[in-house]
N, C-alpha and C. Protein backbone atom coordinates (compact mmCIF):
# COMPACT_ATOMS: atom_id res chain seq x y z
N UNK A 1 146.62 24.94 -10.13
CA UNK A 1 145.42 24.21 -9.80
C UNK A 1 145.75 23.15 -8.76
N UNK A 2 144.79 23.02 -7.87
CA UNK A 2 145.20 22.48 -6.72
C UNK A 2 144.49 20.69 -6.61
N UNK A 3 145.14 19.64 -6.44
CA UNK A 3 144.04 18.69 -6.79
C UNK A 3 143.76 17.68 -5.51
N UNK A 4 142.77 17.53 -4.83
CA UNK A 4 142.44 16.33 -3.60
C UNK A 4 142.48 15.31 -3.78
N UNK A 5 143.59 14.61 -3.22
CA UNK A 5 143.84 13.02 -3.32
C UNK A 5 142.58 12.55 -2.13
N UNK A 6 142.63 10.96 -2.72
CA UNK A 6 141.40 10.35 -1.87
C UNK A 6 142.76 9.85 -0.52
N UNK A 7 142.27 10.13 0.24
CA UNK A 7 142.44 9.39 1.56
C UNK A 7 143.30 7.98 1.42
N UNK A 8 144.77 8.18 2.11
CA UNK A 8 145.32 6.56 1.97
C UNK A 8 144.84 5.33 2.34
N UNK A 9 144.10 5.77 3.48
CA UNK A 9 143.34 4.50 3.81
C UNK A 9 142.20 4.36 4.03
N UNK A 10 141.17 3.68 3.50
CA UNK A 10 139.81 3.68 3.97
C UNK A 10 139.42 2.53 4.68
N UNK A 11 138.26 2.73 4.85
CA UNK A 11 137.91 1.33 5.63
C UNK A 11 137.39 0.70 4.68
N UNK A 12 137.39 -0.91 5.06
CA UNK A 12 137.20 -1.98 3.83
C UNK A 12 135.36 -1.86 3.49
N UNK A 13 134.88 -1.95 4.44
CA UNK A 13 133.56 -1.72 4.15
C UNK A 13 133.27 -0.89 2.85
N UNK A 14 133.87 0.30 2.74
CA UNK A 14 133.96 1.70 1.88
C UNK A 14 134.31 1.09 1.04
N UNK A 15 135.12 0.14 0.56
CA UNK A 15 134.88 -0.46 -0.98
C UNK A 15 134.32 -1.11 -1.20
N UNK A 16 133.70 -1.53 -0.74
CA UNK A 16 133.04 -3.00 -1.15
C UNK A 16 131.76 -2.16 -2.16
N UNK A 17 130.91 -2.83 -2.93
CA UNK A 17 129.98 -2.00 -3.81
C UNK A 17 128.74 -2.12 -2.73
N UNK A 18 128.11 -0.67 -3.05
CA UNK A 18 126.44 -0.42 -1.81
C UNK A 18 125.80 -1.76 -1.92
N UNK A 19 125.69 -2.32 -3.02
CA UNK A 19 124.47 -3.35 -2.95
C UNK A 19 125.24 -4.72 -2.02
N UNK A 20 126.38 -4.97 -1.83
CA UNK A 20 127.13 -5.99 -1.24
C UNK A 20 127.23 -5.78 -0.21
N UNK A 21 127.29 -4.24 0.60
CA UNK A 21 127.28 -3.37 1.76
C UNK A 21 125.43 -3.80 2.20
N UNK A 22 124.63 -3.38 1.58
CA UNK A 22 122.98 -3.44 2.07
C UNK A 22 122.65 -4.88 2.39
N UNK A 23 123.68 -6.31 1.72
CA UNK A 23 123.03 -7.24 1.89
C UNK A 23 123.65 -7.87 3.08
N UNK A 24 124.63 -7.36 2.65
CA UNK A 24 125.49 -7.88 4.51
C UNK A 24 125.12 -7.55 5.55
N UNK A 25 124.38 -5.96 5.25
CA UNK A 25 124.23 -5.51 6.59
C UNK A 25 122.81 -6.27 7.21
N UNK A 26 121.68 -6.46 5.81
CA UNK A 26 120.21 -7.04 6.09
C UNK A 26 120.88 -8.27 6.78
N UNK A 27 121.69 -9.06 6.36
CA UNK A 27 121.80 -10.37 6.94
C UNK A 27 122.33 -10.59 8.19
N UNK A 28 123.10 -9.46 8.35
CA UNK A 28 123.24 -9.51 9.73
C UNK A 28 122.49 -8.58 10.73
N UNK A 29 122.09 -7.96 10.17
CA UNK A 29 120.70 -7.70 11.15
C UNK A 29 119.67 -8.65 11.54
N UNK A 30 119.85 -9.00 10.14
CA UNK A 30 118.24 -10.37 10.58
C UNK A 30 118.63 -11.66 11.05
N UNK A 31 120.32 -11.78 11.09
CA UNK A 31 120.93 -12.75 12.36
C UNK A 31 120.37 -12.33 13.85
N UNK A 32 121.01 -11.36 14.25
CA UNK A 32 121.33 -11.10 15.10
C UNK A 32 120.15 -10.59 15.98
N UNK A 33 119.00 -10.41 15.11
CA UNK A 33 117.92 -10.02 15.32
C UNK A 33 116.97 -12.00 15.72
N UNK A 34 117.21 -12.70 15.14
CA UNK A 34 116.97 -13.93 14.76
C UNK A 34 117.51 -14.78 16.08
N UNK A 35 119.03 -14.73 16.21
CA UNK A 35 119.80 -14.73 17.56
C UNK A 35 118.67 -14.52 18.84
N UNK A 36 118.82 -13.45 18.89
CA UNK A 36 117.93 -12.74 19.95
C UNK A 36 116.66 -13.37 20.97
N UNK A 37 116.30 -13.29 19.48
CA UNK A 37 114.65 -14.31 19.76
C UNK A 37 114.44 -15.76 20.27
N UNK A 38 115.95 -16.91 19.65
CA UNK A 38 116.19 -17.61 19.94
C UNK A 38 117.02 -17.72 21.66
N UNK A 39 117.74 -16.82 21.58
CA UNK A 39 118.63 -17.08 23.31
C UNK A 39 117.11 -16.41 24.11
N UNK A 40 116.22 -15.54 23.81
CA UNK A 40 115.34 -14.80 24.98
C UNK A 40 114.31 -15.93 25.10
N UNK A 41 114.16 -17.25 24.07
CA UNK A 41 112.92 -18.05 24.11
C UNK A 41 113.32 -18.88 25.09
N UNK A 42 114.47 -19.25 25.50
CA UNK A 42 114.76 -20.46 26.28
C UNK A 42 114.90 -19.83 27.54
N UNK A 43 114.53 -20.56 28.66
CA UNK A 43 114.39 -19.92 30.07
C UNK A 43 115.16 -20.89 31.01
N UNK A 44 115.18 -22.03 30.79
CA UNK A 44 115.70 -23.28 31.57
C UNK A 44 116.22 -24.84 30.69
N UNK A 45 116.86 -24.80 30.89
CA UNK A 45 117.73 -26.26 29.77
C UNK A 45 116.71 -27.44 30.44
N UNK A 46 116.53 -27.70 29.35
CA UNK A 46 115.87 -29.35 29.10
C UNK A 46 116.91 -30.20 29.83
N UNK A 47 116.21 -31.15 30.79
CA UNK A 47 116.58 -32.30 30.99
C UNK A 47 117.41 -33.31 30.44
N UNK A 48 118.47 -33.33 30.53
CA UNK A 48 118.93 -34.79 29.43
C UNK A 48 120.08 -35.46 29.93
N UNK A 49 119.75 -36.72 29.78
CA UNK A 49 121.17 -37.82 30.71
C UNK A 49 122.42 -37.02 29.62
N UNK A 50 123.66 -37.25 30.41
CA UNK A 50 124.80 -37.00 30.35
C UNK A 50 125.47 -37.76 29.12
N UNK A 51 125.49 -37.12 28.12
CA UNK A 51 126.40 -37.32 26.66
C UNK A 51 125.26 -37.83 25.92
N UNK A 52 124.04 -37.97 26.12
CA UNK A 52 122.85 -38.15 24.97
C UNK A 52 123.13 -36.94 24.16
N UNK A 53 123.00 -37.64 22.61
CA UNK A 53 122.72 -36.71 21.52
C UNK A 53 121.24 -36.44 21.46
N UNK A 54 120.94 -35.40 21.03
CA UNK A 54 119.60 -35.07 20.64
C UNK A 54 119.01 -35.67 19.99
N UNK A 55 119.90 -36.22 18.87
CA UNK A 55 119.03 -36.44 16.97
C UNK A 55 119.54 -37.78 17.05
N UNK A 56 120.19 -38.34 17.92
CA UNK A 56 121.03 -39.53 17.83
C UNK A 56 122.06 -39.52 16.47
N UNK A 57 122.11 -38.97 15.68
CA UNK A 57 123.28 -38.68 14.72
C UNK A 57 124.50 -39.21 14.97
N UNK A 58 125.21 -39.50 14.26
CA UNK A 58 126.79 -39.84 14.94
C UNK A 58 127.49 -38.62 13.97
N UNK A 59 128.24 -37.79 14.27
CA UNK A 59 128.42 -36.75 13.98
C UNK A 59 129.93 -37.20 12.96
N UNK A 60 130.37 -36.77 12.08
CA UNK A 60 130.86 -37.35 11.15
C UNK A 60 131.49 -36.19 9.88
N UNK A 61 132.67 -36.09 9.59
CA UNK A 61 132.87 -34.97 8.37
C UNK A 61 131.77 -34.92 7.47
N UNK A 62 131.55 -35.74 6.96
CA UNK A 62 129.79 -36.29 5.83
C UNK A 62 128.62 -35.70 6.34
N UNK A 63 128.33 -35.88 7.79
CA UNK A 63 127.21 -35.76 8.09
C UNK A 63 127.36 -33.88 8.92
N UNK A 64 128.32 -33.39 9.03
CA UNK A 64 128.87 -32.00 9.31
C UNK A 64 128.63 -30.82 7.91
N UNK A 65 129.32 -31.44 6.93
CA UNK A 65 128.99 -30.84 5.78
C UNK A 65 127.37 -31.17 5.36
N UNK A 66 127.29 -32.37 5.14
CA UNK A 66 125.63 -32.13 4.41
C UNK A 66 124.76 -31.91 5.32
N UNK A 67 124.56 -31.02 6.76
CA UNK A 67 123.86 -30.01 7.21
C UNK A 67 124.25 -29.05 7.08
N UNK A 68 125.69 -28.57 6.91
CA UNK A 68 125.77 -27.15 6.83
C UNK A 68 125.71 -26.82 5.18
N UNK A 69 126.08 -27.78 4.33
CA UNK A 69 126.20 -27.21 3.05
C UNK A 69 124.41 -27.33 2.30
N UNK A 70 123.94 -28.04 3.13
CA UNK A 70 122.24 -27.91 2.83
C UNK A 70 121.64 -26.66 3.50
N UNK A 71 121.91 -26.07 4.87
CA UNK A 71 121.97 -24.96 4.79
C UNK A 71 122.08 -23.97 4.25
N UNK A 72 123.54 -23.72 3.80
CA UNK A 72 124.20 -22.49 3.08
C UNK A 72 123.37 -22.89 1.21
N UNK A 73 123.23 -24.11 1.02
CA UNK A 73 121.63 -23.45 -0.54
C UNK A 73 120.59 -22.98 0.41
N UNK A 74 120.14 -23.72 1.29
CA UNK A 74 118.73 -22.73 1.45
C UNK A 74 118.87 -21.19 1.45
N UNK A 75 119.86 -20.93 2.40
CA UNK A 75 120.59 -19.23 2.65
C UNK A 75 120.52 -18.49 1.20
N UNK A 76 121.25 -19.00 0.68
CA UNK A 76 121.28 -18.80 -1.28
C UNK A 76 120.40 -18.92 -1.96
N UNK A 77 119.13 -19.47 -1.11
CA UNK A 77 118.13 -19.71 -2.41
C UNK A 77 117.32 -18.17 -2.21
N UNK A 78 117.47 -17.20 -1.77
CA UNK A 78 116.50 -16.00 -2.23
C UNK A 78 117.35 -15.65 -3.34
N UNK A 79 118.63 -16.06 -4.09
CA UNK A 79 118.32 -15.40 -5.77
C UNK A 79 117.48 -15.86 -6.74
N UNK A 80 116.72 -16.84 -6.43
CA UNK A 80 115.21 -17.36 -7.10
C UNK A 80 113.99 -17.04 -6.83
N UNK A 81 113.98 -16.42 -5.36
CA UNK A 81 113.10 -15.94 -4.53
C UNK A 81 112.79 -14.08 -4.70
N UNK A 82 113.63 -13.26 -5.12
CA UNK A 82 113.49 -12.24 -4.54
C UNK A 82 114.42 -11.93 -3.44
N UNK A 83 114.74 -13.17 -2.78
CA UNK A 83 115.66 -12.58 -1.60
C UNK A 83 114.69 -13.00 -0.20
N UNK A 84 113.77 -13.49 -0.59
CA UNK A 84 112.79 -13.98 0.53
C UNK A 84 113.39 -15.03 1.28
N UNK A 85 113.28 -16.02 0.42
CA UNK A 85 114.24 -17.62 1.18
C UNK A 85 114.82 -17.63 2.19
N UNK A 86 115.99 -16.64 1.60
CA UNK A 86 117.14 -16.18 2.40
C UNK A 86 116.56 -15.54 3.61
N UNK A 87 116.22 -14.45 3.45
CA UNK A 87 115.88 -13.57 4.54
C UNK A 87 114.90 -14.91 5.63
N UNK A 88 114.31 -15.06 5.50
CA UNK A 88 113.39 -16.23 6.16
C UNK A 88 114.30 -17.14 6.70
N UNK A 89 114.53 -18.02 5.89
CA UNK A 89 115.73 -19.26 6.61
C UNK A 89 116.75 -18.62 7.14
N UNK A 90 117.36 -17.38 6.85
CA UNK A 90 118.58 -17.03 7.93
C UNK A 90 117.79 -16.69 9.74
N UNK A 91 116.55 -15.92 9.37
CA UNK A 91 115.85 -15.83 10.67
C UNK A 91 115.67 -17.51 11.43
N UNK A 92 115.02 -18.05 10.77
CA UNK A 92 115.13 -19.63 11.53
C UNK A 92 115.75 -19.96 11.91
N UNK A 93 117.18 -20.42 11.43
CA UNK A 93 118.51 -20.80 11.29
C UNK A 93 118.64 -19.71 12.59
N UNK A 94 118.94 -18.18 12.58
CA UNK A 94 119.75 -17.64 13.73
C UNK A 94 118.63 -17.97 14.53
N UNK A 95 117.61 -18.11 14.97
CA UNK A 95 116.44 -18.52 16.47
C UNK A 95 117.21 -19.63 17.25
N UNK A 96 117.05 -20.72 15.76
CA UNK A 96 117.63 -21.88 16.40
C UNK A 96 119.38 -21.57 16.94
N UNK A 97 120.04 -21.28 16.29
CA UNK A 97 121.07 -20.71 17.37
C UNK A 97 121.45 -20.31 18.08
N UNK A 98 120.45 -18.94 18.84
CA UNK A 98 120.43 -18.51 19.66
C UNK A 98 119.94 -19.52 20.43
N UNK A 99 118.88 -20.06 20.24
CA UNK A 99 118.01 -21.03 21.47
C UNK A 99 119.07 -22.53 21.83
N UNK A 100 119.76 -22.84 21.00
CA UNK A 100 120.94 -24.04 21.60
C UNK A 100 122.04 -23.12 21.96
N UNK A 101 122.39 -22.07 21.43
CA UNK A 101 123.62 -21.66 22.88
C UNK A 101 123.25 -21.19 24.10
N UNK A 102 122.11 -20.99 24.25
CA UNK A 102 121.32 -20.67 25.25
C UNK A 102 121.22 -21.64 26.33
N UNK A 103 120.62 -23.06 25.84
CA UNK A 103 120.70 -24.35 26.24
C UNK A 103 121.90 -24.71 26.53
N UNK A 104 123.22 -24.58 25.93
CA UNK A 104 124.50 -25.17 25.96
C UNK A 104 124.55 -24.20 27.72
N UNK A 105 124.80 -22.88 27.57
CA UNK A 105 125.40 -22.11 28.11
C UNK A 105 124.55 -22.51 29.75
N UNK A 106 123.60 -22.57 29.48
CA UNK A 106 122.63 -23.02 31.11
C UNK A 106 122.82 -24.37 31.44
N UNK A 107 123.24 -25.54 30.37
CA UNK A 107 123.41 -26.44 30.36
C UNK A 107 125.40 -26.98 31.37
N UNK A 108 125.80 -26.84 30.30
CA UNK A 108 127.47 -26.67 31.06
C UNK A 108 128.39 -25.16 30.97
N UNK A 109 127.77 -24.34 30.80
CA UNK A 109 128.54 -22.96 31.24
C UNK A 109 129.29 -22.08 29.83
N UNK A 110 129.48 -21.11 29.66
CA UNK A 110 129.58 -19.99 28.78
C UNK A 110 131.26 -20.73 28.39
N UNK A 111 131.98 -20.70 29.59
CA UNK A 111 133.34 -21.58 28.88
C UNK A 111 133.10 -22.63 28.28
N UNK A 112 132.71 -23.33 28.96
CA UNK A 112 132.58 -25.15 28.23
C UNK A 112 132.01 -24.70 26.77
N UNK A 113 130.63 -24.31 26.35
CA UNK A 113 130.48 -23.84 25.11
C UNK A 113 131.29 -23.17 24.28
N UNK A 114 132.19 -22.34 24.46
CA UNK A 114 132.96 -21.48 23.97
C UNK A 114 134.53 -22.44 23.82
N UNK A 115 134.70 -23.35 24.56
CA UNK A 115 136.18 -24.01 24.59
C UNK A 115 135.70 -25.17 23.27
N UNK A 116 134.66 -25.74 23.71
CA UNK A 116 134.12 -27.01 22.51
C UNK A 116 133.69 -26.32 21.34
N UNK A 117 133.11 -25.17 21.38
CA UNK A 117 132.18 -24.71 19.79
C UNK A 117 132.66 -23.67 19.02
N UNK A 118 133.55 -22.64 19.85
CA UNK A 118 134.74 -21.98 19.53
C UNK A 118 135.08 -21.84 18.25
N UNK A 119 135.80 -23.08 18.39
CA UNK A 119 137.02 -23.31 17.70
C UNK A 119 136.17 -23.26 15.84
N UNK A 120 135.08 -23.94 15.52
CA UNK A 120 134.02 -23.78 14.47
C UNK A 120 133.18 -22.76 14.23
N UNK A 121 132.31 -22.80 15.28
CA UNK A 121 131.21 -21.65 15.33
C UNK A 121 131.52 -20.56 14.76
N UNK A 122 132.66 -19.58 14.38
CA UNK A 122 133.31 -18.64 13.68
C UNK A 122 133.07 -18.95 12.29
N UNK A 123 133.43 -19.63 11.74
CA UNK A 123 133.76 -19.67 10.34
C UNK A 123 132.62 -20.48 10.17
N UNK A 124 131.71 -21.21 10.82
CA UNK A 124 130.43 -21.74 10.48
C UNK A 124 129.10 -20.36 10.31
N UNK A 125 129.32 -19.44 11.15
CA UNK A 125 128.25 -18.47 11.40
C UNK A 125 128.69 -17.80 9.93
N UNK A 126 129.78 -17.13 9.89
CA UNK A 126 130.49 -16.57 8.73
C UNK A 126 130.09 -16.98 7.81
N UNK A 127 130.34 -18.02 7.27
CA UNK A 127 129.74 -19.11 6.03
C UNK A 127 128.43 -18.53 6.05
N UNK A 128 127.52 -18.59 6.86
CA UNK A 128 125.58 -18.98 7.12
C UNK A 128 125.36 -17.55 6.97
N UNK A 129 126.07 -16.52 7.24
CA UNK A 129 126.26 -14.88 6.80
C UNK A 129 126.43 -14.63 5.44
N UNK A 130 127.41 -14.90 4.59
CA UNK A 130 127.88 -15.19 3.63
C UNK A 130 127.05 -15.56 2.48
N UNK A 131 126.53 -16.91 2.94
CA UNK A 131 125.46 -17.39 1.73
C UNK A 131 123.99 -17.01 1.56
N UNK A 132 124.03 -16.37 3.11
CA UNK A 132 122.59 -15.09 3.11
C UNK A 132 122.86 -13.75 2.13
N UNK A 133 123.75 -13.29 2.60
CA UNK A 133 124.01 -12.27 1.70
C UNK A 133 124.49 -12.50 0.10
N UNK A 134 124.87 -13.42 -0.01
CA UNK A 134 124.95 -13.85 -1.01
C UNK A 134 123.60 -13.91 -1.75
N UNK A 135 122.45 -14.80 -1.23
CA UNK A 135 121.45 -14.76 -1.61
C UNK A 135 120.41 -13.73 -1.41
N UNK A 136 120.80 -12.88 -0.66
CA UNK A 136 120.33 -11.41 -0.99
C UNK A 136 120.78 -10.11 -1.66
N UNK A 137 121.88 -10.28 -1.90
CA UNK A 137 122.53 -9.55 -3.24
C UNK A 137 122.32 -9.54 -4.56
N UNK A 138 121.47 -10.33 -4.96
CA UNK A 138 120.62 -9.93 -6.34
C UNK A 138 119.57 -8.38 -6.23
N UNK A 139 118.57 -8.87 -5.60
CA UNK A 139 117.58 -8.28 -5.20
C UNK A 139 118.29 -7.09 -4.73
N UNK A 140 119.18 -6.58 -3.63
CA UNK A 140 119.49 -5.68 -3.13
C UNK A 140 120.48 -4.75 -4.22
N UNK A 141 120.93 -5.41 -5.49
CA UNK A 141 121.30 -4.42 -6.66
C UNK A 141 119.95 -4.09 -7.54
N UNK A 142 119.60 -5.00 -7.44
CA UNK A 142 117.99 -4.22 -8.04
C UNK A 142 117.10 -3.25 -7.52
N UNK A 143 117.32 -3.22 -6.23
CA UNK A 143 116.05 -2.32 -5.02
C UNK A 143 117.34 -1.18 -5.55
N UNK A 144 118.85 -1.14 -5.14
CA UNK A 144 119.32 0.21 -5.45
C UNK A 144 119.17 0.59 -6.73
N UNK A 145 119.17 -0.30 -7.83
CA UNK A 145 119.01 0.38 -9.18
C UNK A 145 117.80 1.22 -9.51
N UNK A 146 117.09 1.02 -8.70
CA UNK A 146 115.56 1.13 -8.84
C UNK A 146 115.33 2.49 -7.72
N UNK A 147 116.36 2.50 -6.50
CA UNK A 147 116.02 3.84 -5.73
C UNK A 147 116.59 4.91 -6.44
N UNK A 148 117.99 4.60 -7.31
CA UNK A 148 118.62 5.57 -7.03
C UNK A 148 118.26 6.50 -8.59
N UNK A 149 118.00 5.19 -9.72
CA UNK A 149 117.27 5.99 -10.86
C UNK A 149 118.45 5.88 -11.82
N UNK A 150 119.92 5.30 -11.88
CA UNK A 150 120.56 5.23 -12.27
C UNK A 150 121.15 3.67 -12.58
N UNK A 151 121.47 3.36 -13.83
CA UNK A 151 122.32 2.07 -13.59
C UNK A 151 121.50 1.16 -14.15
N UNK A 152 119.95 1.71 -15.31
CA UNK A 152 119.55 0.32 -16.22
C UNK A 152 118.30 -0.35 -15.20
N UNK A 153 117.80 -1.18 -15.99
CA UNK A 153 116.98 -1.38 -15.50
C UNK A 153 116.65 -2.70 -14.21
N UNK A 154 115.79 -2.38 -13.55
CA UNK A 154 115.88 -3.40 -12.07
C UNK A 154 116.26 -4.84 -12.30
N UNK A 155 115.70 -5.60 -13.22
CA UNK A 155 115.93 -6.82 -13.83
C UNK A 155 117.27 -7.29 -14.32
N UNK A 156 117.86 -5.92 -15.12
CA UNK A 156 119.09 -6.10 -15.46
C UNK A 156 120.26 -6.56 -14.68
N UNK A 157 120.03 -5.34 -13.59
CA UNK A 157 120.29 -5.02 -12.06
C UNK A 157 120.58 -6.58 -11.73
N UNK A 158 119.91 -7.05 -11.24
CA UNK A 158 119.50 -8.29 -10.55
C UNK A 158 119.95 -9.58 -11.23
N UNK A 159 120.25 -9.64 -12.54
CA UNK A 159 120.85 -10.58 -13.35
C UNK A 159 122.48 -10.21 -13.05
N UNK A 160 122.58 -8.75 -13.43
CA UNK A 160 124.05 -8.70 -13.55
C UNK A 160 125.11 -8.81 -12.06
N UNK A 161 124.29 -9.13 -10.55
CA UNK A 161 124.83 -9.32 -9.76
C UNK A 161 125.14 -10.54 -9.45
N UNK A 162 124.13 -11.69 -10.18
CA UNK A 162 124.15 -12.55 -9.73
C UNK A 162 125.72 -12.98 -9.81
N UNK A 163 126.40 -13.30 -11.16
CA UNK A 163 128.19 -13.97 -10.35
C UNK A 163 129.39 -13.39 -9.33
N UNK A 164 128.56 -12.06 -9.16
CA UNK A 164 129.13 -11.59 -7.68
C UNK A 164 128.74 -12.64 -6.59
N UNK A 165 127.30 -12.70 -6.78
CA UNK A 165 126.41 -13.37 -5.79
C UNK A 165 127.06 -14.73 -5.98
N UNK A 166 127.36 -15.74 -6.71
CA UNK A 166 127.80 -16.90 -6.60
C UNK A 166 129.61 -16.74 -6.21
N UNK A 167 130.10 -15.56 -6.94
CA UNK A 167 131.77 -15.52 -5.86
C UNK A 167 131.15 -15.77 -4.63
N UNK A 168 130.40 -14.75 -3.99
CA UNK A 168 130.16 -14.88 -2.15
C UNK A 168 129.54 -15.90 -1.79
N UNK A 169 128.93 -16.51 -2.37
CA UNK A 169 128.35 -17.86 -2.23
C UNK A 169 130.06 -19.22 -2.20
N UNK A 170 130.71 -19.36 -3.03
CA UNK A 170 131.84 -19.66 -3.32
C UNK A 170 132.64 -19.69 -1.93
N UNK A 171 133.00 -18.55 -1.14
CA UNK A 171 133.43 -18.12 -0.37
C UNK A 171 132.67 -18.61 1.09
N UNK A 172 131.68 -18.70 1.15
CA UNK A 172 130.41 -19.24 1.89
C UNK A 172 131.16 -20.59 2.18
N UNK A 173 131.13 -21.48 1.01
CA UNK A 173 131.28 -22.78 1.17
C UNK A 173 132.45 -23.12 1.41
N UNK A 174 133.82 -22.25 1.16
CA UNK A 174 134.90 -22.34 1.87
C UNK A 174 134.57 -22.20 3.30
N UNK A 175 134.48 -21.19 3.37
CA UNK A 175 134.28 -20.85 5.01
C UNK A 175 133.68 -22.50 5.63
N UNK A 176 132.39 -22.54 5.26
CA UNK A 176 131.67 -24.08 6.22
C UNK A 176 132.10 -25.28 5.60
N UNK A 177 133.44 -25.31 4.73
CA UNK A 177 134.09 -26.55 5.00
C UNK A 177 135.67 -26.33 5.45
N UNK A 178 135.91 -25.56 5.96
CA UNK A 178 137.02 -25.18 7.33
C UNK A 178 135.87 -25.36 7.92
N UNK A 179 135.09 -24.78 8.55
CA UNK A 179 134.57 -25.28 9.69
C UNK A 179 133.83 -26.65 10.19
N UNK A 180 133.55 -27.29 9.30
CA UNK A 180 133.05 -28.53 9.36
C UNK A 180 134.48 -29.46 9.81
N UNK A 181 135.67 -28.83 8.85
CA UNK A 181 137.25 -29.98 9.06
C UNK A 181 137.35 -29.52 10.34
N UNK A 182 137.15 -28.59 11.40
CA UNK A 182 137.79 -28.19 12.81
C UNK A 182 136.39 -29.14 13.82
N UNK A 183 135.11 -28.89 13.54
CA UNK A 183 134.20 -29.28 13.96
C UNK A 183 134.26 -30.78 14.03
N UNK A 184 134.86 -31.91 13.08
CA UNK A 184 134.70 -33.04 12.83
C UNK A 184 136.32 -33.38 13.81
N UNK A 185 137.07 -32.66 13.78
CA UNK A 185 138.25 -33.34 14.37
C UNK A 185 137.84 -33.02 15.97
N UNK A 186 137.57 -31.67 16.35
CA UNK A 186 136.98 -31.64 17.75
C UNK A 186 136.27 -33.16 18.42
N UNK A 187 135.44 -33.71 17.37
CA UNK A 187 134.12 -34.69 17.79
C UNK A 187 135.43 -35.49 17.98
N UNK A 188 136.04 -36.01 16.59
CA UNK A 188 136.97 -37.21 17.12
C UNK A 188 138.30 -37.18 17.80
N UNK A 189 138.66 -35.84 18.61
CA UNK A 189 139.07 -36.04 19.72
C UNK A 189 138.53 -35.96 20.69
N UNK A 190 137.28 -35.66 21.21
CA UNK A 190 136.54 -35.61 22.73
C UNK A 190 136.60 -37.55 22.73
């Protein structure tokens, strides 16, 4: 009798479980989709004297984290929602990103943005990915429990993902506090 081994290597995606696979992928679709809308809305950079802040903020480890970590709950809040929250505030959230690198990039140039925002913007977007999918990974083990006809009931579904959903959430908030510690030392060396 002859027996088929699985393949030595797969790709990482291929393990991960479908419902963790569907929410990553919604969230980054509806980034990138979100993105889009934001870089195609802006046509010409706003006016503004040289080193004015926008919000007047003084930018600060404190004040780095409690926008991004007030973020990453809203991102998280569709496991109370259905998965709505999320899906919604990640669209906002990516517009507005697209529409300030847009501004940056017309403003002082695709390097200058990329040499200053670089170094964060990675593990900040990651994070804001992260706690979307995170907060859409309830719902998205329930929609499969519910397509596929197997695996208990939708509710169950949707309860029993949730401390997956708070690991990736977990992971979220690692990610945007590395990026907040690279983001805050950038400010206080310029």
């Amino acid at each position: 009798m002859r027996t088929v081994s699985a393949p030595a290597w797969t790709p990482a995606a291929a393990r991960l479980p479908p419902a963790l696979r569907w929410a990553g992928a919604t969230a980054a679709a509806v980034f990138v989709a979100g993105l889009l809308v934001g870089w195609s809305s802006v046509s010409e950079a706003p006016a503004a004297p040289p080193g004015a802040s926008a919000d007047g903020v003084r930018w600060t480890l404190g004040t780095i984290l409690a926008r991004n970590l007030g973020a990453a709950a809203l991102l998280y809040s569709g496991v109370l929602t259905g998965g709505l929250s999320s899906g919604v505030s990640l669209a906002v959230l990516s517009a507005y990103v697209g529409a300030t690198a847009k501004v940056g990039v017309l403003t002082v140039g695709a390097g200058a943005v990329l040499g200053s925002a670089g170094w964060y913007a990675g593990p900040e977007l990651l994070g804001c990915l992260a706690a979307a999918a995170a907060g859409l990974l309830p719902v998205s083990a329930a929609l499969r429990a519910r397509r596929s006809g197997s695996g208990g009931a939708p509710v169950r579904r949707y309860l029993a993902a949730l401390p997956a959903s708070l690991c990736l959430f977990a992971a979220a908030v690692v990610l945007l506090l590395v990026a907040a510690g690279l983001e805050a030392a950038l400010i206080a060396r310029a």
